[in-house]
Protein backbone atom coordinates (compact mmCIF):
# COMPACT_ATOMS: atom_id res chain seq x y z
CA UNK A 1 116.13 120.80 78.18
CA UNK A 2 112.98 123.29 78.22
CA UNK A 3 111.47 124.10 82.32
CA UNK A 4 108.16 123.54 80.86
CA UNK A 5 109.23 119.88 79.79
CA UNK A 6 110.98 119.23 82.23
CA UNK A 7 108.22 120.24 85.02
CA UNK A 8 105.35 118.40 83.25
CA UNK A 9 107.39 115.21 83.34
CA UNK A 10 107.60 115.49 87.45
CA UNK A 11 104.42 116.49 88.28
CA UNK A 12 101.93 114.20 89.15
CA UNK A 13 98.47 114.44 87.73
CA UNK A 14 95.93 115.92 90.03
CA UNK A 15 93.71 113.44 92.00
CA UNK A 16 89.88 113.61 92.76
CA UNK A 17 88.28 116.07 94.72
CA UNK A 18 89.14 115.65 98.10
CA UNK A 19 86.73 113.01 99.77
CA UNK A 20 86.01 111.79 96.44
CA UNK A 21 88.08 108.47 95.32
CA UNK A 22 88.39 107.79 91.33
CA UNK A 23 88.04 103.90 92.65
CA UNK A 24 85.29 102.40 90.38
CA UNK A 25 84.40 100.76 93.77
CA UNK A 26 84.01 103.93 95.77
CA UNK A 27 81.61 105.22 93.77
CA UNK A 28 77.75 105.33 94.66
CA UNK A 29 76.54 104.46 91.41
CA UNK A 30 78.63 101.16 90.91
CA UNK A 31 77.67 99.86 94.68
CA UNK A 32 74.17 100.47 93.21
CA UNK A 33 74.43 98.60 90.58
CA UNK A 34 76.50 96.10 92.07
CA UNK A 35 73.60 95.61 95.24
CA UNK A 36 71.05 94.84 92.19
CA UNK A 37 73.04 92.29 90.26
CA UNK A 38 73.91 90.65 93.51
CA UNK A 39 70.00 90.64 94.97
CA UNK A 40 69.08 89.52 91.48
CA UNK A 41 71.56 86.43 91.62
CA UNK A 42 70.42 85.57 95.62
CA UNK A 43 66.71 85.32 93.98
CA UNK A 44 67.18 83.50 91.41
CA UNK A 45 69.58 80.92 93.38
CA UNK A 46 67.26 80.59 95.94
CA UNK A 47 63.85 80.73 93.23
CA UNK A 48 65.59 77.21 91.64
CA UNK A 49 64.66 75.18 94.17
CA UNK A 50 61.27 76.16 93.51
CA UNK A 51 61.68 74.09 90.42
CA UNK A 52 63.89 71.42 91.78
CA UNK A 53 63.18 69.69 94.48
CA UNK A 54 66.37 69.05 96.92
CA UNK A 55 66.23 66.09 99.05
CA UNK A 56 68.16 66.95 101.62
CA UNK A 57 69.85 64.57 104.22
CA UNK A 58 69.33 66.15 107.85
CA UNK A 59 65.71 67.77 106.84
CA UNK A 60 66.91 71.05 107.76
CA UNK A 61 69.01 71.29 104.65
CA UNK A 62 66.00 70.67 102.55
CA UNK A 63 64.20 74.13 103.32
CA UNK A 64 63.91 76.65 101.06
CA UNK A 65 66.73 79.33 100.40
CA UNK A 66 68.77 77.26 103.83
CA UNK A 67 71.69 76.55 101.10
CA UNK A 68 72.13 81.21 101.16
CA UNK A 69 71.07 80.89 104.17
CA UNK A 70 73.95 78.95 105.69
CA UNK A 71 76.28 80.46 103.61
CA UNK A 72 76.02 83.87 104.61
CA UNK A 73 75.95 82.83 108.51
CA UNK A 74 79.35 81.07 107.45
CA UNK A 75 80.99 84.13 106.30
CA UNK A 76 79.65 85.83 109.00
CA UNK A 77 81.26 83.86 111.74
CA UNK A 78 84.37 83.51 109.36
CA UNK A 79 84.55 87.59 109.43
CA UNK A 80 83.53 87.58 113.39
CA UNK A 81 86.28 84.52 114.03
CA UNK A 82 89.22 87.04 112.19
CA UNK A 83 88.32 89.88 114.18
CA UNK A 84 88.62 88.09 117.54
CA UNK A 85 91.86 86.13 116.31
CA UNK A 86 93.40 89.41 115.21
CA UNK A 87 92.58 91.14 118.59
CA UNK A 88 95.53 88.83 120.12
CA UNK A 89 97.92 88.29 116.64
CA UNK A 90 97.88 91.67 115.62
CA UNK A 91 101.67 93.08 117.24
CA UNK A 92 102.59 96.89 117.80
CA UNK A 93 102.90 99.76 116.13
CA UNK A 94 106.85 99.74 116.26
CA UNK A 95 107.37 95.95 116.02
CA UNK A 96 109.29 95.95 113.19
CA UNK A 97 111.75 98.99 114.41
CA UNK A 98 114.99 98.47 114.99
CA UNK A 99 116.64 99.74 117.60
CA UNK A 100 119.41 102.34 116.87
CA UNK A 101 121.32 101.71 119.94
CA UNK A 102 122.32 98.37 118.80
């Protein structure tokens, strides 16, 4: 078999820069875009009840925009509520060792 084949079949194709990710995620343009498209869709949720009227059943769940409103408190305290819990569930760093003098 030829070196050169054989060398371009193990190497590994070069990454990003470093500090750069190729993550579609990662990169400043898409979290642009993605901010927009998600401000757009919390305006126009909320701008509906300006054309239908919710009744709601406590008062308080009648006001404008509360519907975005309580859901984004309830992540909130969901994301809050995981960090505390894993402050106590979380074990060690070496928890899953075992010990070679078994």
């Amino acid at each position: 078999m030829n070196m050169e084949t054989e060398k371009s079949r193990n190497s590994v194709s070069p990454g990003p820069p470093p500090g750069e990710s190729d993550a579609w995620l990662a990169r400043p343009a898409t979290i642009r875009l993605l901010w927009r498209v998600f401000t757009v869709v919390l305006v126009l949720s909320v701008s509906v009840q300006l054309l239908f009227r919710v009744k709601g059943y406590f008062g308080v769940d009648g006001w404008l925009g509360f519907g975005a409103l309580y859901g984004f408190l309830s992540c909130v305290l969901m994301v809050l509520f995981a960090k505390f819990l894993g402050r106590f569930l979380k074990r060690g760093e070496n928890y899953h060792r075992v010990d070679e003098n078994d």
